[in-house]
N, C-alpha and C. Protein backbone atom coordinates (compact mmCIF):
# COMPACT_ATOMS: atom_id res chain seq x y z
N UNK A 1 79.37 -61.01 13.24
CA UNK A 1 79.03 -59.72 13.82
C UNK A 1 80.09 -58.70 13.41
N UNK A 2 79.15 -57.48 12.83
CA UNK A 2 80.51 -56.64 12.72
C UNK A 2 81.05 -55.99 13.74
N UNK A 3 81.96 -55.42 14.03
CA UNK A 3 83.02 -54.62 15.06
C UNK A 3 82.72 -52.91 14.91
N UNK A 4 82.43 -52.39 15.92
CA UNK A 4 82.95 -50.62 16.10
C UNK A 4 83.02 -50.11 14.95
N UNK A 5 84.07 -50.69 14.16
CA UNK A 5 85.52 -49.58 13.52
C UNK A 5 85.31 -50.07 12.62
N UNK A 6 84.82 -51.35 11.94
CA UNK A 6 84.34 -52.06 10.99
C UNK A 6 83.18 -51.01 10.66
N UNK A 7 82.38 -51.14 11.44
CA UNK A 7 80.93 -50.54 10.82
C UNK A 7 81.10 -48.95 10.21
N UNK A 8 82.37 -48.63 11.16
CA UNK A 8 82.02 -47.24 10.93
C UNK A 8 83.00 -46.65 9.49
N UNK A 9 83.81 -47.47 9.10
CA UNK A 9 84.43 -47.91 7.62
C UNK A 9 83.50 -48.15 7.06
N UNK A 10 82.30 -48.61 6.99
CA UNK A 10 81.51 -49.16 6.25
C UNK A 10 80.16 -48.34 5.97
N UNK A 11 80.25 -47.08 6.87
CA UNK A 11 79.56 -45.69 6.44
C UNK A 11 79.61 -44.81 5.89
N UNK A 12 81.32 -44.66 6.15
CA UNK A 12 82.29 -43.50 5.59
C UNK A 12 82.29 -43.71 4.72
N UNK A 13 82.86 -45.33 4.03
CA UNK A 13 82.60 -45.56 2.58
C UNK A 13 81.20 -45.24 1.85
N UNK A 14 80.27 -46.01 2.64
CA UNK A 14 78.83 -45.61 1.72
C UNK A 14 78.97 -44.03 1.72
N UNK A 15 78.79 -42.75 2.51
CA UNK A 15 78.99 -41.93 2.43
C UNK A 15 79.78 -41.44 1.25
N UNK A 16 80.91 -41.89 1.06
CA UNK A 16 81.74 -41.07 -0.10
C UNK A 16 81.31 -41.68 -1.09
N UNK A 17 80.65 -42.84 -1.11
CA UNK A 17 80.26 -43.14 -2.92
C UNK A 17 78.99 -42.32 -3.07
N UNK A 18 78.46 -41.94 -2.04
CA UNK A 18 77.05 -41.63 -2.26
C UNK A 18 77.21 -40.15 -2.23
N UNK A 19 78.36 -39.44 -2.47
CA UNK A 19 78.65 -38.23 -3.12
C UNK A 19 79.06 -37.11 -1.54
N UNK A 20 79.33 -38.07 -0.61
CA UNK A 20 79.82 -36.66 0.76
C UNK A 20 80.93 -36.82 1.18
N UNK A 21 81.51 -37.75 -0.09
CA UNK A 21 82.84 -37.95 0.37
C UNK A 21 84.43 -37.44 0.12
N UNK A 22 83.56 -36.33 -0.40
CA UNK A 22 84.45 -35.45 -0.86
C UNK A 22 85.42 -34.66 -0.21
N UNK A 23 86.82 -34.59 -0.22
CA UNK A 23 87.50 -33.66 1.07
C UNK A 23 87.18 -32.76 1.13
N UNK A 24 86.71 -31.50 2.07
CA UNK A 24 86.85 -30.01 1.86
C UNK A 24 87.62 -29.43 1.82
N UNK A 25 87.88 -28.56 1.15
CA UNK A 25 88.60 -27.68 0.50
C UNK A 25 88.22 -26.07 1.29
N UNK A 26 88.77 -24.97 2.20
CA UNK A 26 88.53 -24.52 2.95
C UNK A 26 89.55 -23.18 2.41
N UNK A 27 89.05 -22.26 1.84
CA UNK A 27 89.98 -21.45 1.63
C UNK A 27 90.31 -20.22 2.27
N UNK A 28 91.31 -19.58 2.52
CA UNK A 28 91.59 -18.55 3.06
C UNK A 28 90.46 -17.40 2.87
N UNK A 29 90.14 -16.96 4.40
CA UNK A 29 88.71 -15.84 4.17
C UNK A 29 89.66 -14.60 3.42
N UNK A 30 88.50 -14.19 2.25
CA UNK A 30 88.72 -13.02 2.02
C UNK A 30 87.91 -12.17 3.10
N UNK A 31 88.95 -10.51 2.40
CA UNK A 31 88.35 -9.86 2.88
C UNK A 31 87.01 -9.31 2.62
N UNK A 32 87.03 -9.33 1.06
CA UNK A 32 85.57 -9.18 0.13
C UNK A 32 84.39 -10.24 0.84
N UNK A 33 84.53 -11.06 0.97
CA UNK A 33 83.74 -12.15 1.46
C UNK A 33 83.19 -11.30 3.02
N UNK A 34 84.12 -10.92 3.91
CA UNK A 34 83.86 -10.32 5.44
C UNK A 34 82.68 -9.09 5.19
N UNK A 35 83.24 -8.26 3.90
CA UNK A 35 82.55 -6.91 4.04
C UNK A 35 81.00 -7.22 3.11
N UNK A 36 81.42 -8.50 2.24
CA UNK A 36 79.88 -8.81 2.16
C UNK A 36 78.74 -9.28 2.75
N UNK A 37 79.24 -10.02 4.34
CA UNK A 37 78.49 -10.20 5.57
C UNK A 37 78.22 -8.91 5.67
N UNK A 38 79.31 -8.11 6.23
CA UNK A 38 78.71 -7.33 6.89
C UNK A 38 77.73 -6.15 6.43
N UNK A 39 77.95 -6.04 4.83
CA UNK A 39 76.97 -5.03 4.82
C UNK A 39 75.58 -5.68 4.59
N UNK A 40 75.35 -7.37 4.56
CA UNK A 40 74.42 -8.06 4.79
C UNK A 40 73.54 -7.54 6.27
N UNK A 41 74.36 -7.67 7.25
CA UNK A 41 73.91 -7.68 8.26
C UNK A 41 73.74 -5.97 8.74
N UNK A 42 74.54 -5.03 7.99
CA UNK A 42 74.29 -3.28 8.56
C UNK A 42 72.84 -3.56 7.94
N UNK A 43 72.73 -3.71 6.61
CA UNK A 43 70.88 -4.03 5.88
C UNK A 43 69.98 -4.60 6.56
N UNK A 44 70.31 -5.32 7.99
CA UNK A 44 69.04 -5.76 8.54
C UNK A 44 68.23 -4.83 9.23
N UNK A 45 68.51 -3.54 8.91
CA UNK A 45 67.69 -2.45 10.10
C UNK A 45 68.70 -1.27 9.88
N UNK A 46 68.35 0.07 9.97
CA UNK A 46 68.93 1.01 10.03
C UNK A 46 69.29 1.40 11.60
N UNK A 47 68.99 0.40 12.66
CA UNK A 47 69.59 0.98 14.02
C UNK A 47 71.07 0.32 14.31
N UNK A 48 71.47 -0.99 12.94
CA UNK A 48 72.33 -1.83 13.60
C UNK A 48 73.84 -0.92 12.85
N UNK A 49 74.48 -1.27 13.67
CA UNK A 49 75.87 0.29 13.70
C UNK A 49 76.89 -1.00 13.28
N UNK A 50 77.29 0.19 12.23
CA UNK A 50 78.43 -0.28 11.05
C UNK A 50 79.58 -1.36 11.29
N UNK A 51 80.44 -1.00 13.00
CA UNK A 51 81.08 -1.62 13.45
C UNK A 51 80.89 -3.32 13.83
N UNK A 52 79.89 -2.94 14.71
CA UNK A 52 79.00 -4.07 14.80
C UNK A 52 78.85 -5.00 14.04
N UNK A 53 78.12 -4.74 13.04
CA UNK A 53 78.31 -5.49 11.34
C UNK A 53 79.70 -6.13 11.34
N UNK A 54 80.23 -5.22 10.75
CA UNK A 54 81.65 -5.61 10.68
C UNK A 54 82.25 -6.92 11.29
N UNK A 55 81.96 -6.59 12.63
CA UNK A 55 83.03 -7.02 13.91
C UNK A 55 82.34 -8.90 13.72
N UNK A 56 80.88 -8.73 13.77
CA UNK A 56 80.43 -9.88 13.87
C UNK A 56 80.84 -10.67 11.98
N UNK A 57 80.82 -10.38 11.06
CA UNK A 57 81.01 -10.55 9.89
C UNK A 57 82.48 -11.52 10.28
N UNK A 58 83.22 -10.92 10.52
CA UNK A 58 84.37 -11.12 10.79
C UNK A 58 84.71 -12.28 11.53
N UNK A 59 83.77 -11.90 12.69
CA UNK A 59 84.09 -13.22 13.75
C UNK A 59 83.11 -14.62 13.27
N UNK A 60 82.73 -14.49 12.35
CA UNK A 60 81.78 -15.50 11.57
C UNK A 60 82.35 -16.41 11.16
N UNK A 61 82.92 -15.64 9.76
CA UNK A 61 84.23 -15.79 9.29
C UNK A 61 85.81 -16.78 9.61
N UNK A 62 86.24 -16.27 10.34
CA UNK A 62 87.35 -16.36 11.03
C UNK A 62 86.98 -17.19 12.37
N UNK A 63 86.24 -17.06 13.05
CA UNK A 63 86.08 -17.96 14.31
C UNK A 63 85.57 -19.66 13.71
N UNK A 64 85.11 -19.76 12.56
CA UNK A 64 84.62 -20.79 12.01
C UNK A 64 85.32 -21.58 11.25
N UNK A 65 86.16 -21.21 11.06
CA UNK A 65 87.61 -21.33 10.32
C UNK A 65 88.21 -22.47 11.62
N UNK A 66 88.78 -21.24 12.55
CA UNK A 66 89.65 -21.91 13.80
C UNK A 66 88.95 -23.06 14.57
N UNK A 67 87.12 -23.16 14.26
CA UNK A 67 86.39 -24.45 15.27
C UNK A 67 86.87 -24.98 14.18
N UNK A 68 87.06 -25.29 12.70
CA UNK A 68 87.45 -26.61 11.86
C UNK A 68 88.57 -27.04 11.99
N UNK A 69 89.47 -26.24 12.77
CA UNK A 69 90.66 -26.74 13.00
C UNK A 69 90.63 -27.53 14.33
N UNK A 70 89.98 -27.00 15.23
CA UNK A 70 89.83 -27.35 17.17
C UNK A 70 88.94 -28.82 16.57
N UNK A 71 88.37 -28.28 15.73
CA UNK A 71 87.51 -29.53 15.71
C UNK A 71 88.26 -31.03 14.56
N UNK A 72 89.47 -30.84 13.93
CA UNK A 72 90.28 -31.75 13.38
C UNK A 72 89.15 -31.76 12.38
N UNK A 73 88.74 -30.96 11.20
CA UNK A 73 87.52 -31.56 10.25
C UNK A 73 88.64 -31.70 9.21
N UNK A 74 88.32 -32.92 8.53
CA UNK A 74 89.23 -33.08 7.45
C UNK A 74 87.89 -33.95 6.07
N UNK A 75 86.61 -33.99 6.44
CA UNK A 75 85.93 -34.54 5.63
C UNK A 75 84.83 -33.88 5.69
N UNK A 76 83.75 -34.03 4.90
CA UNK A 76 82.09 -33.46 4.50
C UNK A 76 81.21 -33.89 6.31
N UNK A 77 80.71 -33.13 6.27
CA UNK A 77 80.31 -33.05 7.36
C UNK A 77 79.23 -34.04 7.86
N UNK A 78 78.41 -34.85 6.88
CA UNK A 78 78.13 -35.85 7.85
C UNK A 78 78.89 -37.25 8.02
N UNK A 79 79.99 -37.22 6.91
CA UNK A 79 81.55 -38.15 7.69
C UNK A 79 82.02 -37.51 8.87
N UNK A 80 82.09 -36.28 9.29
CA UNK A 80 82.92 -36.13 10.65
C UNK A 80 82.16 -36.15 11.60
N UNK A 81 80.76 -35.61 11.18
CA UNK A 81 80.01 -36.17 12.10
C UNK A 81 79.77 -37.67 13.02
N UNK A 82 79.79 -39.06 11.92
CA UNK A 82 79.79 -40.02 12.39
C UNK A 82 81.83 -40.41 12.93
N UNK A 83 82.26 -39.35 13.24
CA UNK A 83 83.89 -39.58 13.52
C UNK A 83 83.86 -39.16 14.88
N UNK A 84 82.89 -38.25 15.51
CA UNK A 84 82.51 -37.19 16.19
C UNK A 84 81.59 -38.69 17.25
N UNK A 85 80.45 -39.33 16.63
CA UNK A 85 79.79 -40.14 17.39
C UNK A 85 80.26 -41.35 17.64
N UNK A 86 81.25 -41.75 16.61
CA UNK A 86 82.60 -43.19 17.20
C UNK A 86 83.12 -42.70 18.02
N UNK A 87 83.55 -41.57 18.39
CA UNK A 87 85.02 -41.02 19.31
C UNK A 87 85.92 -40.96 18.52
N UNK A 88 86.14 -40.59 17.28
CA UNK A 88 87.26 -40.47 16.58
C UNK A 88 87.85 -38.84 16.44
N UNK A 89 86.61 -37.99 16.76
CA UNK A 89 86.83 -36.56 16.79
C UNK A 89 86.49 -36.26 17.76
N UNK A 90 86.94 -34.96 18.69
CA UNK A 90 86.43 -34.45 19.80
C UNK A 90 84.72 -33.79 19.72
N UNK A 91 84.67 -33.34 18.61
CA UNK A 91 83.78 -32.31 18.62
C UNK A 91 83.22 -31.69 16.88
N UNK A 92 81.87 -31.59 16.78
CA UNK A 92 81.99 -30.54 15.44
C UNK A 92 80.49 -31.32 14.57
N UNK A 93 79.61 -32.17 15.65
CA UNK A 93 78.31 -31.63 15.33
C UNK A 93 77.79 -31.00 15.09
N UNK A 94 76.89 -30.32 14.49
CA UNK A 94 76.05 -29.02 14.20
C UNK A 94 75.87 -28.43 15.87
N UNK A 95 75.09 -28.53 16.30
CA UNK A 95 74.91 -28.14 17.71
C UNK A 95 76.74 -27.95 18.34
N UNK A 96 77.87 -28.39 17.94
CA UNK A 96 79.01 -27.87 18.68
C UNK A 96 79.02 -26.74 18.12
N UNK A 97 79.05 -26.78 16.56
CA UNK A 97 79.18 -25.84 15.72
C UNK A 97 78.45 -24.07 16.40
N UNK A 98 77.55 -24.71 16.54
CA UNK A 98 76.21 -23.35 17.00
C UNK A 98 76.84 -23.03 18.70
N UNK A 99 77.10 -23.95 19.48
CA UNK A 99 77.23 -23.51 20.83
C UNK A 99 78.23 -22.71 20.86
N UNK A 100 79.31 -23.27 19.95
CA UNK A 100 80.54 -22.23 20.23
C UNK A 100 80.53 -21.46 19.40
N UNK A 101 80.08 -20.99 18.27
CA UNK A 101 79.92 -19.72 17.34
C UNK A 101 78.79 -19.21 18.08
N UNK A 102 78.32 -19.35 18.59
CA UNK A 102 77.11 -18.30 19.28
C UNK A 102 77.24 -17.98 20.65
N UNK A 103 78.49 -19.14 21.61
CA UNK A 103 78.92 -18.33 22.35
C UNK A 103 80.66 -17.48 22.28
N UNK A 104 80.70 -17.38 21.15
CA UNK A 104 81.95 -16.63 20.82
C UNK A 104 81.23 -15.09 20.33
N UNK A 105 80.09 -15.09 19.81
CA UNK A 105 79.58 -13.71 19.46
C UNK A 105 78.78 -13.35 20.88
N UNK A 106 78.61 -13.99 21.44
CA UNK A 106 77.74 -13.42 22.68
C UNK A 106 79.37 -12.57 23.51
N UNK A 107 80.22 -13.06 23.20
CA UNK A 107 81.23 -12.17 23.85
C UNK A 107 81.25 -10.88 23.56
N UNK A 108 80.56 -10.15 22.67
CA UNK A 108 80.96 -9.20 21.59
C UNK A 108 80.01 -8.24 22.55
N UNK A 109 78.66 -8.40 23.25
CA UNK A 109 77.49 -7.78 23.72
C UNK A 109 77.62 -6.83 22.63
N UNK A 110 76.76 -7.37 21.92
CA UNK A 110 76.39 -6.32 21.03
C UNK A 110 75.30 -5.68 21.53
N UNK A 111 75.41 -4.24 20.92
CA UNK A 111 74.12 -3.32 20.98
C UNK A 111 72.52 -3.49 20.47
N UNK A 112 73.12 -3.70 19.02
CA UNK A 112 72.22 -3.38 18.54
C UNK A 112 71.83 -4.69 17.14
N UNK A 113 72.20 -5.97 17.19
CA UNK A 113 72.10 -6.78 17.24
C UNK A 113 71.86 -7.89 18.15
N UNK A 114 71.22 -8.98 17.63
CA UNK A 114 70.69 -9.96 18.36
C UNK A 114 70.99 -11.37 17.64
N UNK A 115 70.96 -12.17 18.67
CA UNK A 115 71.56 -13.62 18.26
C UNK A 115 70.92 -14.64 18.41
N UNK A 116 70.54 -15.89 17.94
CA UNK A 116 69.01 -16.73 17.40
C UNK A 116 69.81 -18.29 17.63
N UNK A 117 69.61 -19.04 18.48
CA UNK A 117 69.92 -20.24 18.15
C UNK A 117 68.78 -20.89 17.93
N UNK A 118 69.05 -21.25 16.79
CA UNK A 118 67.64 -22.04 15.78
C UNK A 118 67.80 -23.58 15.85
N UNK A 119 66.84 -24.03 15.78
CA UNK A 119 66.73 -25.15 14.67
C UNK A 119 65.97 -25.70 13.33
N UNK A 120 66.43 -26.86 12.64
CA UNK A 120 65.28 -27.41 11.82
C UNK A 120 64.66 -28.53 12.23
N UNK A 121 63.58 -29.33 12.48
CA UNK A 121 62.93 -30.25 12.90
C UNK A 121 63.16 -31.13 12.02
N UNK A 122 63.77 -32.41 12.46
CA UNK A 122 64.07 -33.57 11.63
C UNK A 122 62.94 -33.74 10.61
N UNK A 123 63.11 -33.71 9.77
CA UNK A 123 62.13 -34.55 8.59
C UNK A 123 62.05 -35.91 8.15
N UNK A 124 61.82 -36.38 7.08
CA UNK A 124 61.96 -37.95 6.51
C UNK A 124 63.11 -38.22 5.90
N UNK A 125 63.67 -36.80 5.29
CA UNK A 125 65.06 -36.57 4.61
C UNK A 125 66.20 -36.12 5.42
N UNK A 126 65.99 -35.66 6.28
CA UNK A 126 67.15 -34.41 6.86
C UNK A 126 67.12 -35.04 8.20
N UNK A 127 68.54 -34.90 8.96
CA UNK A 127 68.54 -34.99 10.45
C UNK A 127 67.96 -33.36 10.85
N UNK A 128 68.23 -33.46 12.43
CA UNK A 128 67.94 -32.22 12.74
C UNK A 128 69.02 -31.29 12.53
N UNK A 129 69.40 -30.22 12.51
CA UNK A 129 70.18 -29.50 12.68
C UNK A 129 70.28 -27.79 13.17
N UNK A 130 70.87 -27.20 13.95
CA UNK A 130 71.13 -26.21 14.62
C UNK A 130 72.05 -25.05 13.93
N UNK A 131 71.98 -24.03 14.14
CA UNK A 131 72.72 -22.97 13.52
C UNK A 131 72.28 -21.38 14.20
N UNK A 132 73.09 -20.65 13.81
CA UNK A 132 73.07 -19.07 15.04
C UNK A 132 72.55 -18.36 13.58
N UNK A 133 71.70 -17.69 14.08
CA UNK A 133 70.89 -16.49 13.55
C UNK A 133 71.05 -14.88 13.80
N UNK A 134 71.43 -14.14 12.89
CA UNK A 134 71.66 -13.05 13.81
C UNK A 134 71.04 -12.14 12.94
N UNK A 135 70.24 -10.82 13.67
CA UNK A 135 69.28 -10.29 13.32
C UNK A 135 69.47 -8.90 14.04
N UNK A 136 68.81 -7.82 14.37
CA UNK A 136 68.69 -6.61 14.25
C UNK A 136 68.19 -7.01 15.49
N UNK A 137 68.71 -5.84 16.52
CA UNK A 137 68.27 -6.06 17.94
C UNK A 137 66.61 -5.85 17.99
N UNK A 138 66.42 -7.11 18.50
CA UNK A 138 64.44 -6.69 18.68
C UNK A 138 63.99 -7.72 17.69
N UNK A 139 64.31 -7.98 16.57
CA UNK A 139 63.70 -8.84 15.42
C UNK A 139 63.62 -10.08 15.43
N UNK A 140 63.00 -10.34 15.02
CA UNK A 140 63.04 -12.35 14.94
C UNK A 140 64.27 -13.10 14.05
N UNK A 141 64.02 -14.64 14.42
CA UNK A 141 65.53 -15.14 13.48
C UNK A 141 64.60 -14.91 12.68
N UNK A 142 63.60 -14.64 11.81
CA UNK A 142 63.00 -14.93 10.58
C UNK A 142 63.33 -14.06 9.67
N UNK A 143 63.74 -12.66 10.67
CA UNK A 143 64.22 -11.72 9.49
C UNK A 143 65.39 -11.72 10.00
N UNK A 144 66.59 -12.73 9.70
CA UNK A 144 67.68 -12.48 10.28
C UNK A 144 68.58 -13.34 9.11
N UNK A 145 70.22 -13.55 9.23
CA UNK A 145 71.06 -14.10 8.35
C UNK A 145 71.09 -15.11 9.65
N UNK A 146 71.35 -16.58 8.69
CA UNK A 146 71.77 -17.89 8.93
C UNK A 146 73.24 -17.50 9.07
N UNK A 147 73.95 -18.14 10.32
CA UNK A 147 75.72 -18.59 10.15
C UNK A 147 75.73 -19.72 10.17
N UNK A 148 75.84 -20.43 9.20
CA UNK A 148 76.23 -21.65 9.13
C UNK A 148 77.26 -22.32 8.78
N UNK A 149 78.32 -22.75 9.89
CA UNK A 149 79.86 -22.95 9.55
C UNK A 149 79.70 -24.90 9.11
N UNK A 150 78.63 -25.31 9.80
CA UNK A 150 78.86 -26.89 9.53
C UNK A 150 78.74 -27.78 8.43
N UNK A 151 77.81 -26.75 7.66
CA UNK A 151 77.37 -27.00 6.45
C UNK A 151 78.05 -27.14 5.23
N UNK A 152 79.39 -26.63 5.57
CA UNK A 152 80.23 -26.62 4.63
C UNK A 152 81.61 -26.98 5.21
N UNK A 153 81.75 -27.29 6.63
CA UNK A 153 82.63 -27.76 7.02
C UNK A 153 83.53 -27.13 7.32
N UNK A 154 83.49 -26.19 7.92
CA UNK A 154 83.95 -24.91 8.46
C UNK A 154 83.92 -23.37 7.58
N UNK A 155 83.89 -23.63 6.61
CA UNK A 155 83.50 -22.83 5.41
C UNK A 155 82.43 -21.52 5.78
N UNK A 156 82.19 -20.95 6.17
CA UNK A 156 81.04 -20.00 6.42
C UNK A 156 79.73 -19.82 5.31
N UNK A 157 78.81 -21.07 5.46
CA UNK A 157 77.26 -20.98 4.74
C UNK A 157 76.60 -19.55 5.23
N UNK A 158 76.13 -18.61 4.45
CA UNK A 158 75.52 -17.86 5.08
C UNK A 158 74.38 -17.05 4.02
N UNK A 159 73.01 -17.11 4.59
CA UNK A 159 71.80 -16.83 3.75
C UNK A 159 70.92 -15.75 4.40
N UNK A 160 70.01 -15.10 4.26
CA UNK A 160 68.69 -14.64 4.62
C UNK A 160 68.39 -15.36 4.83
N UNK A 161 67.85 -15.64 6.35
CA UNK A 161 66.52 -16.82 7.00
C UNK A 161 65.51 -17.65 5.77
N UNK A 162 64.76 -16.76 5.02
CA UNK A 162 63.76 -16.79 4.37
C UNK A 162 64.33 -17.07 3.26
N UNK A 163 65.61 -16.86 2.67
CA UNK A 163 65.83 -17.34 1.45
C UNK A 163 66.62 -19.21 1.48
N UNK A 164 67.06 -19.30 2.66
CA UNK A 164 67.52 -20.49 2.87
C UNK A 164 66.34 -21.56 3.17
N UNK A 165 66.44 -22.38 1.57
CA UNK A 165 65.63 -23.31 1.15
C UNK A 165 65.80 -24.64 1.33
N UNK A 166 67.44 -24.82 2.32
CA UNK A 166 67.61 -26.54 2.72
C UNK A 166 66.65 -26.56 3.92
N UNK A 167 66.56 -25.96 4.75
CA UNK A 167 66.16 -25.45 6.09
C UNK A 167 65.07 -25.35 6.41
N UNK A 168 64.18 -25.69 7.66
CA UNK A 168 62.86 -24.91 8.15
C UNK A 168 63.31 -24.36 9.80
N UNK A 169 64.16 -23.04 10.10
CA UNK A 169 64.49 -22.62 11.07
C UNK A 169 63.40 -21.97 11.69
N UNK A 170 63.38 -22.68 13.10
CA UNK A 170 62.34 -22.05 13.76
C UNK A 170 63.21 -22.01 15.56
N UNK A 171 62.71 -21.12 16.16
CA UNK A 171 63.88 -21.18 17.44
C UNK A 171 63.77 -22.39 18.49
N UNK A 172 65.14 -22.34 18.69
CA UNK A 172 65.19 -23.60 19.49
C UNK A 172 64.35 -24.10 20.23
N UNK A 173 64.01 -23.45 21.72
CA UNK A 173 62.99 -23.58 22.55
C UNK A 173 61.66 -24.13 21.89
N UNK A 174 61.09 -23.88 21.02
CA UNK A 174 60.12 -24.16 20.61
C UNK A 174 60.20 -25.58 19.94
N UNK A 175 61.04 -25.85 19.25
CA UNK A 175 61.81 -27.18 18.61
C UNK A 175 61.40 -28.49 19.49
N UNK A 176 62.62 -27.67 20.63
CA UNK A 176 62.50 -28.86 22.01
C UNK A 176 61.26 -29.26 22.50
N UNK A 177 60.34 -28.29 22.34
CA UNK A 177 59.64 -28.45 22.97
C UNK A 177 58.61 -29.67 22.39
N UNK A 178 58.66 -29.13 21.18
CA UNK A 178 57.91 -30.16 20.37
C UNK A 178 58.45 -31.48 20.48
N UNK A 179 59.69 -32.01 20.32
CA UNK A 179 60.44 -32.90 20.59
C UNK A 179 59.69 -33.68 21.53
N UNK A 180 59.90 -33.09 22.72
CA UNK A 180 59.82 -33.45 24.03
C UNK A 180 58.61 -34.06 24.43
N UNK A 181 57.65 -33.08 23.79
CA UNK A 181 56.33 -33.46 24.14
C UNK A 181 55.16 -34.22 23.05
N UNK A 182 56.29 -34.58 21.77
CA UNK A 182 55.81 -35.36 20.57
C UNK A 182 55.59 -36.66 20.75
């Protein structure tokens, strides 16, 4: 019989031969990188105000940074994930990822933006996974930018809803629901 700590050596490994075993590499946010969120996100609507943009760009950025640290990530994210479900990490599932980047921008009360916790519905290929959407106050996540810090392992992934082709984001509530009642 294998052991705990045995098995879970014996994932990590398959994992890194099978190409996710790669360390991440996490580099200092530019600033070019911040102001290209944000004028991503001033483009979602002419009511959403410059600052705003900005402020959230920023805290995308930079707050996603500091969960890879809270969260000890030192590997590809579905190794820390299974580090995360041994007890070897505190935290830094997709869903930690989304709870606390989406409740770190809900601090912000924005005006004139709005904030989307999504999901994708497990497939035959893909687990499920969660991520914050943020969109033009009033709009759907559909016309909104993906933040996706897990995906890259604290790294800030970030797309147009509609152009992000790993994904089928549809909002949470509705997810569960299907879940639940599947």
């Amino acid at each position: 019989m294998i052991k705990l700590g045995s098995w879970f050596l014996i994932v990590a490994a398959f994992l890194t031969i099978a190409g996710c075993g790669a360390t991440p590499t996490i580099e200092p946010v530019e600033q070019n990188d911040i102001t290209k969120l944000a004028t991503q996100i001033q483009g979602l609507g002419s009511g959403v105000a410059p600052a705003e943009a900005e402020r959230a760009a920023e805290i995308a950025y930079r707050y996603s940074l500091q969960l890879a640290q809270e969260y000890q990530v030192t590997d590809p994210p579905l190794v820390h994930n299974a580090k995360v479900i041994h007890g070897y990490r505190p935290r830094g599932l997709c869903n930690h990822w989304t709870e606390d980047l989406n409740k770190r921008l809900k601090q912000e009360h924005f005006r004139t933006l709005s904030l989307h916790w999504a999901i994708s519905p497990p497939t035959p290929f893909r687990i499920i996974h969660h991520t914050v959407i943020i969109s033009a106050r009033g709009d759907t996540l559909d016309d909104g930018i993906v933040l996706d810090p897990w995906r890259n392992s604290g790294a800030l992934f970030w797309s147009k809803t509609k152009a992000d082709d790993h994904y089928n984001w549809r909002p949470r509530m509705e997810v569960r629901e299907e879940l639940l009642n599947g």
